[in-house]
Protein backbone atom coordinates (compact mmCIF):
# COMPACT_ATOMS: atom_id res chain seq x y z
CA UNK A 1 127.51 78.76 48.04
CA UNK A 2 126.68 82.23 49.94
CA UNK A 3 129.11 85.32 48.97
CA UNK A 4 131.34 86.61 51.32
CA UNK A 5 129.05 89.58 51.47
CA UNK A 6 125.84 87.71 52.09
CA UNK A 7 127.63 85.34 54.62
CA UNK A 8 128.92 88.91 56.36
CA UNK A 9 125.67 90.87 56.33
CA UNK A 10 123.59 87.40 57.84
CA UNK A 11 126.67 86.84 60.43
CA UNK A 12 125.81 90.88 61.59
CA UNK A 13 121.97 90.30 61.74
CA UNK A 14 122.68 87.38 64.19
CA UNK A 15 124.76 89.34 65.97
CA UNK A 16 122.95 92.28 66.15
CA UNK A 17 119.68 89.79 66.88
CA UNK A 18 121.42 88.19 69.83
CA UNK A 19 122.73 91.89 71.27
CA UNK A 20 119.33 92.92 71.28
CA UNK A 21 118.25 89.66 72.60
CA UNK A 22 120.70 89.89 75.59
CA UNK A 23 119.84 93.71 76.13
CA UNK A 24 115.90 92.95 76.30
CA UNK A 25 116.97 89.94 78.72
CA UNK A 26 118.72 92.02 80.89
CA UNK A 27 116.07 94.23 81.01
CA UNK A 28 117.84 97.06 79.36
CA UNK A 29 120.10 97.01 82.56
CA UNK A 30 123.00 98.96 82.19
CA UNK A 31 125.20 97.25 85.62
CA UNK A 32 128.45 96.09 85.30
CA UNK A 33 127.16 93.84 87.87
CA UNK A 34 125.86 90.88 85.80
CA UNK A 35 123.38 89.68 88.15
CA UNK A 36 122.19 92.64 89.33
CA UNK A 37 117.97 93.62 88.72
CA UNK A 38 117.26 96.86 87.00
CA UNK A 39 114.21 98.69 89.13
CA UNK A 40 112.82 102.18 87.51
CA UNK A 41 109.99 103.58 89.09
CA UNK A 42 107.15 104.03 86.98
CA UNK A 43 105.89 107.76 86.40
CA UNK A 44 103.00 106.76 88.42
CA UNK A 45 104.49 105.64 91.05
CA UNK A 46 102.14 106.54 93.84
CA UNK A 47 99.83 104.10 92.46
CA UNK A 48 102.22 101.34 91.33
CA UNK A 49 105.65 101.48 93.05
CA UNK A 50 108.62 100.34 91.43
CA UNK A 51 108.84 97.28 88.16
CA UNK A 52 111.35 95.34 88.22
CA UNK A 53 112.31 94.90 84.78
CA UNK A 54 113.70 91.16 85.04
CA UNK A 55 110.15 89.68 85.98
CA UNK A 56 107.87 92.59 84.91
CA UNK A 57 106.49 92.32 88.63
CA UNK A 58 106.17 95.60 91.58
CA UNK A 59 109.13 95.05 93.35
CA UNK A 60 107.78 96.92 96.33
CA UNK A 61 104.72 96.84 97.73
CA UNK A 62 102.31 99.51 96.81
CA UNK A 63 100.56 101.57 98.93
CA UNK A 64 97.40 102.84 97.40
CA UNK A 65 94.34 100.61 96.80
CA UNK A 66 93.68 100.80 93.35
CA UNK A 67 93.23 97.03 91.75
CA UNK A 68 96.49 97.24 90.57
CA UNK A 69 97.93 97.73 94.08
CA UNK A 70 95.97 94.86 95.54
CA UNK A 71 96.78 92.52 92.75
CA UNK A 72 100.37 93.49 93.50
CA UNK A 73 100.32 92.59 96.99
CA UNK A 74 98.67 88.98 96.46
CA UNK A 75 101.60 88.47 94.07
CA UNK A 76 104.16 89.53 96.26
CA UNK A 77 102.62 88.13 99.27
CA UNK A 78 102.31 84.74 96.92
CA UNK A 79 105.78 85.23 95.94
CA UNK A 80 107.47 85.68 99.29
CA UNK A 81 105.62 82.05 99.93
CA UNK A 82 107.04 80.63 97.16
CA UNK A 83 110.55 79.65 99.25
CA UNK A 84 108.53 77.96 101.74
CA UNK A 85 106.34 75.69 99.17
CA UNK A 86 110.02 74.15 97.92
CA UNK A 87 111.18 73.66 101.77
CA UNK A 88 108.45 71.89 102.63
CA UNK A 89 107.35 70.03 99.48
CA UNK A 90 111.12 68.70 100.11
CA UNK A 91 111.18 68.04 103.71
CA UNK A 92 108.05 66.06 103.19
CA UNK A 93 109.57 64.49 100.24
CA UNK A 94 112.09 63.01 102.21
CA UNK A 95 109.91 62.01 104.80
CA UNK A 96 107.71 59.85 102.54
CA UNK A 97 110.74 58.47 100.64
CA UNK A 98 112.25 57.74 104.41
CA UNK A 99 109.03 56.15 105.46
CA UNK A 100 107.99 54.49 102.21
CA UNK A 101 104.64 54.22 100.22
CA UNK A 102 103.51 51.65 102.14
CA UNK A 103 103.26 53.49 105.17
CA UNK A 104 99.94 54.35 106.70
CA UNK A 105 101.20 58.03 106.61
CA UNK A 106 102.10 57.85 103.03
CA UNK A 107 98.81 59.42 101.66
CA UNK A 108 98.61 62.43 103.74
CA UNK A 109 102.07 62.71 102.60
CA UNK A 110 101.50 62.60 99.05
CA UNK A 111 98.63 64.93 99.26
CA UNK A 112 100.52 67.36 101.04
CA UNK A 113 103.01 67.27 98.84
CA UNK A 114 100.79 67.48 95.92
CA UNK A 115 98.72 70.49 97.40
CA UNK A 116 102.31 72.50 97.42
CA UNK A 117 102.90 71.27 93.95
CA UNK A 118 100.23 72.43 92.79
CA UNK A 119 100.48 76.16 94.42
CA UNK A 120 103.40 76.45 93.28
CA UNK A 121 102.26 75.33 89.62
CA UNK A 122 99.13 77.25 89.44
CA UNK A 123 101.56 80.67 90.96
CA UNK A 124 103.71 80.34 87.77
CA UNK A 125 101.36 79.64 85.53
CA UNK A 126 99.31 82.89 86.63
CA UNK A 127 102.62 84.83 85.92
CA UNK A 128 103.21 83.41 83.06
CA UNK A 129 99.40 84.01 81.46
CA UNK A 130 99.52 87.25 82.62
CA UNK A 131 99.10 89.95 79.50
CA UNK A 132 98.94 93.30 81.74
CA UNK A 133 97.62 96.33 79.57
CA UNK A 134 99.77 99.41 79.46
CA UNK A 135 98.97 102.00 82.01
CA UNK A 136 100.49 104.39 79.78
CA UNK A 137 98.32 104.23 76.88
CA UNK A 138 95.08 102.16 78.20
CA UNK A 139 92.27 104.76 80.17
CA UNK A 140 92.98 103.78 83.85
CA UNK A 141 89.06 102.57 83.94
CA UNK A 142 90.12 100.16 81.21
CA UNK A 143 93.14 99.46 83.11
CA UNK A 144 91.30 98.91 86.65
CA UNK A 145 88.77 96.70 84.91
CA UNK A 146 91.88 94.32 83.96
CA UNK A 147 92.97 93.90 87.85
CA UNK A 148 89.50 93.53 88.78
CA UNK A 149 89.26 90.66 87.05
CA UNK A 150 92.29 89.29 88.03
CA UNK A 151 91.55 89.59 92.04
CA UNK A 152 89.55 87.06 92.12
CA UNK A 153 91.78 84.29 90.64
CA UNK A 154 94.91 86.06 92.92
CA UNK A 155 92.26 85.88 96.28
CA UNK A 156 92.02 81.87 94.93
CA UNK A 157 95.79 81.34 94.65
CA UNK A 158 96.73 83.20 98.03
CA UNK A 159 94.36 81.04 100.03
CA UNK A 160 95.39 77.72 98.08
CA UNK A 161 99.18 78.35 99.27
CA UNK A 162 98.21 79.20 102.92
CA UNK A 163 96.68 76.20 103.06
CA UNK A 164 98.85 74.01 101.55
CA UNK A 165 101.39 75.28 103.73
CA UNK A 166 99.03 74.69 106.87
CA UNK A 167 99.08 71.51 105.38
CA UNK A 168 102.69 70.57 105.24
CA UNK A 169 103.88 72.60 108.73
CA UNK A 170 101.02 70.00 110.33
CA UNK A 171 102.67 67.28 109.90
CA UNK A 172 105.58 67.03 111.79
């Protein structure tokens, strides 16, 4: 059986574990508002706007063109679309359920919905894969190299939303 000691000093390394846990969470934010996002603009932030610390992500548009700033803008552009995939992955959800699978409609249907699916997948997973290197200690060629290479996968994901939203909105 542990000591009292021992029991005391593991019950403080949890504890101090799970505050740092809940401050890194939080994104350091220092609100009493416990919902609230914690934005800080980066020291660069002519090239790369504002972070939000919650999601890692700009959480404003940039305005200069560097491939940071155009990567940014796919994202957020893919982002703002990512309301509209749920609505109408749903509304045609309900329409096939309503209808049934043995309707002649049902496969347009199903590939609709699967085509939003699918966005929406292939959005999260690219957010989630993401490994950006630090601006502040990477040379900005090193840096730019990194977006470049992303662009292309981000030009990929914008157009397979648009039109899997295309999709859905035609058919009524």
């Amino acid at each position: 059986m542990p000591s009292a000691s021992l029991a005391y000093s593991r019950m403080t390394k949890y504890f101090l574990g799970g505050c740092l846990l809940a401050l890194f969470a939080t994104g350091c934010n220092s609100s009493s508002t416990p919902n609230s996002t914690a934005t800080t603009t980066h020291p660069d932030a002519t090239n790369h706007g504002a972070i939000d610390h919650t999601t890692g992500m700009s959480s404003s548009v940039p305005t200069d063109n560097s491939p940071r700033a155009q990567a940014m803008r796919l994202h957020d552009a893919a982002m703002n679309s990512m309301d509209a995939l749920a609505s109408e992955r749903q509304r045609l959800a309900g329409r096939l359920t309503k209808l049934g699978s043995s309707d002649p409609s049902a496969p347009r249907l199903q590939r609709a919905i699967t085509q939003l699916q699918q966005s929406d997948k292939q959005m999260m997973d690219w957010m989630h894969n993401l490994h950006e290197p630090d601006s502040t200690s990477q040379p900005r060629a090193q840096v730019d190299a990194f977006w470049r290479q992303e662009l292309p996968g981000l030009q990929q994901l914008d157009q397979r939303i648009k039109a899997a939203l295309d999709s859905a909105k035609a058919i009524h």
